[in-house]
Protein backbone atom coordinates (compact mmCIF):
# COMPACT_ATOMS: atom_id res chain seq x y z
CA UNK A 1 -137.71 119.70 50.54
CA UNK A 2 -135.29 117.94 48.03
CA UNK A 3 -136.83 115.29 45.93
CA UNK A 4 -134.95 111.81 45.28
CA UNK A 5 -133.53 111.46 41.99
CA UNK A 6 -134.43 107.86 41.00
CA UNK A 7 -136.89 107.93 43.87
CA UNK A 8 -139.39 110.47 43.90
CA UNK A 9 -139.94 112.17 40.64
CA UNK A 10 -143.26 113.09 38.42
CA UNK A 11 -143.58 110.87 35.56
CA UNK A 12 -146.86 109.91 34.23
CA UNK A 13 -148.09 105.95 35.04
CA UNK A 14 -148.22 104.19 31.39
CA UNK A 15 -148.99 100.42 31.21
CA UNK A 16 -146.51 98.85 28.69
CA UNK A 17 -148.13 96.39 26.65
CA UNK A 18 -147.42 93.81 23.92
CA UNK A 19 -145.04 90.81 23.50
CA UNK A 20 -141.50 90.44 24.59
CA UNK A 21 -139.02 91.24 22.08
CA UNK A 22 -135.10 90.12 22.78
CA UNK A 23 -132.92 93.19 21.98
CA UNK A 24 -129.25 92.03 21.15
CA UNK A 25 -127.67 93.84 24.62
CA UNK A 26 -124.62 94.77 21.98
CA UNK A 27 -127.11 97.09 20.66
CA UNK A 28 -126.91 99.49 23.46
CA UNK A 29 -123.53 100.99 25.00
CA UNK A 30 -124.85 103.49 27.14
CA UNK A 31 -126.34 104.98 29.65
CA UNK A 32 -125.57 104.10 33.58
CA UNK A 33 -124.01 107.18 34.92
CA UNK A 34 -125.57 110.49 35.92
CA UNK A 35 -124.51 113.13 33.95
CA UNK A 36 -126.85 115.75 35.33
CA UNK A 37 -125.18 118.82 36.29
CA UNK A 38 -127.42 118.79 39.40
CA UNK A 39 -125.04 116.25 41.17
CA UNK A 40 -121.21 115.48 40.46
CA UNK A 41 -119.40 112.83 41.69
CA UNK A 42 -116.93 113.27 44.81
CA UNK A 43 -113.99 115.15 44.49
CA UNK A 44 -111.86 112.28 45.76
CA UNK A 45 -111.54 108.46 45.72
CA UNK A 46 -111.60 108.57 49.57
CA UNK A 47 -115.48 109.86 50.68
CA UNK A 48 -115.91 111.03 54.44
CA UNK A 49 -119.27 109.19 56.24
CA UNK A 50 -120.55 108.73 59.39
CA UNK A 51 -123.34 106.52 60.78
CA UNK A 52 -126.66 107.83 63.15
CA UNK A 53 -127.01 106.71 66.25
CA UNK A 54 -130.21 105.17 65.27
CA UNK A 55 -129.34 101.94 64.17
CA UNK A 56 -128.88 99.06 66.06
CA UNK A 57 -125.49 97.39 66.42
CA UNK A 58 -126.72 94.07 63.60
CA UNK A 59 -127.47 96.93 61.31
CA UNK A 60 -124.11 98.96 62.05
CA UNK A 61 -122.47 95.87 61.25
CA UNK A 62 -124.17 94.78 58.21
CA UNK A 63 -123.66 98.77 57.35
CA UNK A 64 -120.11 98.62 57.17
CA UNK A 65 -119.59 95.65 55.66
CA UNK A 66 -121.64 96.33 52.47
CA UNK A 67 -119.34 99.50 52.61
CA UNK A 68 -115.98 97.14 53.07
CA UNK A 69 -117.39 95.23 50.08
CA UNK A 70 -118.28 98.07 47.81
CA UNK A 71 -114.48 99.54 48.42
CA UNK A 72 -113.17 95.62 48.02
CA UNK A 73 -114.86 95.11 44.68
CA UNK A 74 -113.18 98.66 43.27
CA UNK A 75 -110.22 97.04 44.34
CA UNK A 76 -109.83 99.69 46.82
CA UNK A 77 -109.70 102.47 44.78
CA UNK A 78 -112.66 103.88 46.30
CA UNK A 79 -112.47 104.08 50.19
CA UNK A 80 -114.68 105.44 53.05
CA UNK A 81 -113.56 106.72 56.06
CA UNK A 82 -115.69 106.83 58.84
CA UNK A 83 -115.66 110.49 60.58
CA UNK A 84 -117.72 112.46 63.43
CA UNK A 85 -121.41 114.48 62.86
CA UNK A 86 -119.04 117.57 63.94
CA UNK A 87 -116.32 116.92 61.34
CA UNK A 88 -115.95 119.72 58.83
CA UNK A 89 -115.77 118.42 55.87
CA UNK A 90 -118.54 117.45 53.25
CA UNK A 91 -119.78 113.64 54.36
CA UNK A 92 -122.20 111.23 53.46
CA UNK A 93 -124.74 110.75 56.64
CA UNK A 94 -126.08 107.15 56.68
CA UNK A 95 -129.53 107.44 58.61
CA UNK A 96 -133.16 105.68 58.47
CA UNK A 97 -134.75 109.65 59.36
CA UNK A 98 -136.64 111.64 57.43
CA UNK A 99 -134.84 114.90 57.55
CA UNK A 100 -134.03 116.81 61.25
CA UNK A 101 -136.51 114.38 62.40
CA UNK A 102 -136.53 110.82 64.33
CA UNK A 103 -139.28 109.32 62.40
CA UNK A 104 -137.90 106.65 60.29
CA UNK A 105 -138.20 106.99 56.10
CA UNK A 106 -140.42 103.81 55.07
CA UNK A 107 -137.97 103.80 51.86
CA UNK A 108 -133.71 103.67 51.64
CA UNK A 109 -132.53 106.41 48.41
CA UNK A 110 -129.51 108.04 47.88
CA UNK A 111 -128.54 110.47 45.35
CA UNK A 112 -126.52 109.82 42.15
CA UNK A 113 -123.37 111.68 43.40
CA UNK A 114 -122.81 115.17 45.69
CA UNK A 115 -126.58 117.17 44.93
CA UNK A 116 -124.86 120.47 44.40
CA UNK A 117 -127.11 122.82 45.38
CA UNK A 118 -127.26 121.23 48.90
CA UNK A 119 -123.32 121.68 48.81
CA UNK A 120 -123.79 125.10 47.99
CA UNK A 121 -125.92 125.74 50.35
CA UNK A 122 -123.15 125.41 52.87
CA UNK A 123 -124.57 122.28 54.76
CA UNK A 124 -121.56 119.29 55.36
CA UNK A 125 -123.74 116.92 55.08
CA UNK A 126 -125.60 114.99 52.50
CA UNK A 127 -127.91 111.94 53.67
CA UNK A 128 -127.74 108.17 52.63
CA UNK A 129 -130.90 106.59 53.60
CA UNK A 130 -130.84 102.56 54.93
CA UNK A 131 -134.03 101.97 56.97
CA UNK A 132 -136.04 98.40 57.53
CA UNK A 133 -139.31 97.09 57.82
CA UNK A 134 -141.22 95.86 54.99
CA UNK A 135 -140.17 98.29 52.37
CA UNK A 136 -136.09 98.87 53.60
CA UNK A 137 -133.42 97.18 52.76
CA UNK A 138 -132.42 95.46 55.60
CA UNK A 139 -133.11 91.56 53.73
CA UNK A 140 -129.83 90.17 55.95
CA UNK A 141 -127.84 90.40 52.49
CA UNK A 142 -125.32 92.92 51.55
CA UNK A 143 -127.12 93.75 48.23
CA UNK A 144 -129.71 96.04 49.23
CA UNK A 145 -127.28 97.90 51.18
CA UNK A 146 -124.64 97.95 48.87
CA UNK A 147 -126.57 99.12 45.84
CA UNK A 148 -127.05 102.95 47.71
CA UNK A 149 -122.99 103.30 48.32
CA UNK A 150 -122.93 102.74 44.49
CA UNK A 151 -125.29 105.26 43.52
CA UNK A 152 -123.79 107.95 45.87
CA UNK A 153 -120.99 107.59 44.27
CA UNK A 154 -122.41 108.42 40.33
CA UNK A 155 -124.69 105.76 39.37
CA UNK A 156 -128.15 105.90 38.17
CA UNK A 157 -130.67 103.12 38.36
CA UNK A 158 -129.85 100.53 35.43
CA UNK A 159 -133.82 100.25 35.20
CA UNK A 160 -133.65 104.22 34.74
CA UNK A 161 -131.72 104.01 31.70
CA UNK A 162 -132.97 105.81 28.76
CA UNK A 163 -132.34 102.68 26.88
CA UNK A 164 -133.83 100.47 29.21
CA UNK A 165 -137.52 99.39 27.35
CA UNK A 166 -135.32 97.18 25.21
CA UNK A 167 -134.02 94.98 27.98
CA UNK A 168 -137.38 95.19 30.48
CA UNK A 169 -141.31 95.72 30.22
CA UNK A 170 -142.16 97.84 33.16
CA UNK A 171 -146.21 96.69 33.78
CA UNK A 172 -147.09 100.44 36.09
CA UNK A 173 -150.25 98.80 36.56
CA UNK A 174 -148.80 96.10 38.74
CA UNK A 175 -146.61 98.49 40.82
CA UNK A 176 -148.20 99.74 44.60
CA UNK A 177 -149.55 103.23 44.80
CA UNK A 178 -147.19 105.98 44.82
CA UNK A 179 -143.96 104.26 42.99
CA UNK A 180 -144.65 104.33 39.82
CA UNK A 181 -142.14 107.06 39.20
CA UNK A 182 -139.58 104.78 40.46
CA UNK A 183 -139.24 103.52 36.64
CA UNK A 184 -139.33 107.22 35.48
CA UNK A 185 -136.60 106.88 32.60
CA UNK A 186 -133.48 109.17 32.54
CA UNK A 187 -133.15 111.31 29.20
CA UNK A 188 -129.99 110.42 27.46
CA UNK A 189 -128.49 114.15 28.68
CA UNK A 190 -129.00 113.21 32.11
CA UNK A 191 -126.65 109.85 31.90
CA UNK A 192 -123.28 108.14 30.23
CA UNK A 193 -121.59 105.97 30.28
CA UNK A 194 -120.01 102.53 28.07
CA UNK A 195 -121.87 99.31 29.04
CA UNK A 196 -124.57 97.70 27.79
CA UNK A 197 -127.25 97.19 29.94
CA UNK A 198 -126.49 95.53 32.44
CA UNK A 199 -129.09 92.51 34.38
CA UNK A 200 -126.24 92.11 36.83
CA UNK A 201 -125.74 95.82 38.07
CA UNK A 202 -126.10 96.27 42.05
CA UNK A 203 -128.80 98.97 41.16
CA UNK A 204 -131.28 97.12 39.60
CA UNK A 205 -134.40 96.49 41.20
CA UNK A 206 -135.91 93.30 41.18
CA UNK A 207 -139.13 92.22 39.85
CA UNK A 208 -141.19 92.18 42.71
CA UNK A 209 -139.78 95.51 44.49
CA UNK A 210 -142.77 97.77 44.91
CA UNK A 211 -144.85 95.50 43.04
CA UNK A 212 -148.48 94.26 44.02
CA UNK A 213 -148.43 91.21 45.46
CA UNK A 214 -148.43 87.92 43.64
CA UNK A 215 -147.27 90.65 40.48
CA UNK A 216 -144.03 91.32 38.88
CA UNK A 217 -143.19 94.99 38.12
CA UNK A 218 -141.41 94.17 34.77
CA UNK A 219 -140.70 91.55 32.68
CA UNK A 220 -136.76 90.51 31.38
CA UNK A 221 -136.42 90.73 28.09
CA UNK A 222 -132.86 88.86 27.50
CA UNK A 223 -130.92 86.63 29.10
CA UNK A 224 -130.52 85.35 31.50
CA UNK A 225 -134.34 86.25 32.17
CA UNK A 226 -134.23 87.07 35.51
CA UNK A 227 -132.39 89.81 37.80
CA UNK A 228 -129.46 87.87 39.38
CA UNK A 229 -129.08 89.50 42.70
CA UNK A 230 -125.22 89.15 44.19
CA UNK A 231 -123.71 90.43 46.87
CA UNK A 232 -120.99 92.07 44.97
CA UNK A 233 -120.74 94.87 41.99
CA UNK A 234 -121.12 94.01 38.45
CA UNK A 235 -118.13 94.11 36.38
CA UNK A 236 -119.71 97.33 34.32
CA UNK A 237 -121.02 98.79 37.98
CA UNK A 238 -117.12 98.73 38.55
CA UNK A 239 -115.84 99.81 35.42
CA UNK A 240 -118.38 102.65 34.93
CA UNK A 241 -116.92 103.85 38.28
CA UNK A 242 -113.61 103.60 37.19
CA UNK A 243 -114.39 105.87 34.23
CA UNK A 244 -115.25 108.44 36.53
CA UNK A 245 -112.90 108.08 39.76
CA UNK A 246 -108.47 109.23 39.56
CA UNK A 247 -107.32 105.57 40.60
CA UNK A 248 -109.23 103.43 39.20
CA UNK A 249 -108.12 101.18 36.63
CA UNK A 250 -111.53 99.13 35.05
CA UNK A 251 -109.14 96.62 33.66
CA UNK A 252 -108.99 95.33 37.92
CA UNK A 253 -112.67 95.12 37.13
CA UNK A 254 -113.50 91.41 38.21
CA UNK A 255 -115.33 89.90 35.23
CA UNK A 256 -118.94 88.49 35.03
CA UNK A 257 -120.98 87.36 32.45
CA UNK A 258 -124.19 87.74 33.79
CA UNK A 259 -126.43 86.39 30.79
CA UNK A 260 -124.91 82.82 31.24
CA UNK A 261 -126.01 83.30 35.30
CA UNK A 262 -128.63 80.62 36.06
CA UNK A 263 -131.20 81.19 39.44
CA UNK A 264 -128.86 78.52 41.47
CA UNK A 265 -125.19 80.29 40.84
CA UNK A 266 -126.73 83.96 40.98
CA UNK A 267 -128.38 84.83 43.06
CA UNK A 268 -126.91 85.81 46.67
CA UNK A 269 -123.56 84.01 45.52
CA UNK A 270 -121.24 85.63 48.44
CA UNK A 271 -121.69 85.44 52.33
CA UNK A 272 -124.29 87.56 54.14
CA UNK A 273 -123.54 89.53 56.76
CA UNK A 274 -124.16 89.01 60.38
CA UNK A 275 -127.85 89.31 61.61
């Protein structure tokens, strides 16, 4: 069985303690792209995918548009075609199953990019994974949904960043049993990239994801002291991407400042999707 990078990985639980200390974010210009040679990005700007039978029609729906909105906010330098199960080529397979099963996953992943020695293995297909119930990410907002397209395409967790202590103060002890490795940190081989860290990115968790209830799983450390969570890529989500992708050009990159984001204009700032 493959593990999840980002997901399910051994890391020991550690309790962080001691008082918030603001980091200047100028400090820190690295660090949100895999650069493990386990998985590579795709070899083209234009990534085959095709959707299981599974879902209901709401969920195709809401599917496709956070895929529409992930291509939008690249400026449509990055497109998705939707294909067949029997189409020959290497494809992304968006599913809520565990694998050659029909029992749902009770968490969505995705890898950071192709996982190379599933390629090589000769399969065509490589699995996205968007299921609901209480621990899914079907919230009725393109977000959730959204953040997965962005990390098959290259992008690591920006609370995975090797530099990431000095933004956030992951508390293990308040996170439900079996996730702490969900904060395991990359090493600084493992990712690249040219941003600072980034509160804004589409692959940030929030606080209270996987968290004991009435607990926060981390603290912000800098402003604007919260997670905004919008239903559209950062501007460093899309100009890491562009570093990476023939095409792209980051200076299309819609800006955001996220530290001058307050609670009222950040969070779920664009439409939601149909329910």
């Amino acid at each position: 069985m493959f593990c999840v990078f980002g997901l399910l990985v051994i890391v020991a639980a550690v309790t962080i303690v001691g008082p918030v200390q603001a980091v200047p974010a100028a400090a820190h210009l690295t660090r949100s792209l895999n650069a493990d040679p386990l998985w590579t990005k795709w070899p083209t700007s234009n990534i085959s995918y095709y959707i299981d039978a599974s879902y209901t029609p709401e969920q195709v729906t809401q599917i496709r548009a956070a895929i529409d909105k992930v291509s939008k906010d690249m400026s449509g330098c990055i497109t998705f075609s939707e294909t067949s199960p029997q189409s020959p080529e290497f494809k992304i397979h968006v599913t809520p199953n565990k694998e050659g099963s029909k029992v749902k996953e009770t968490r969505c992943f995705a890898y950071p990019g192709i996982y190379v020695p599933l390629k090589d293995s000769g399969a065509k297909e490589q699995r996205v994974v968007l299921t609901d119930g209480p621990t899914g990410c079907f919230d009725g907002s393109l977000h959730p949904l959204m953040k997965y397209f962005t990390v098959i395409l290259g992008k690591i967790n920006e609370h995975q960043r090797p530099d990431r202590d000095d933004f956030i103060r992951v508390n293990q002890g308040n996170l439900v049993a079996n996730t702490v490795n969900i904060y395991r940190e990359h090493t600084e081989d493992g990712s690249k990239g040219a941003c600072p860290y980034d509160y804004c990115s589409i692959t940030h968790n929030q606080p209270d994801v996987y968290s004991k209830e009435g607990e926060d799983g981390f603290i912000v450390r800098n402003k604007p002291f919260y997670i905004p969570k919008l239903n559209r890529l950062s501007e460093c989500d899309c100009k890491d991407l562009s570093s990476i992708y023939a095409g792209c050009d980051a200076a299309k990159c819609e800006p955001l400042n996220c530290a001058d984001l307050d609670g009222a204009e950040g969070d779920e700032e664009e439409e939601k999707p149909v329910e």
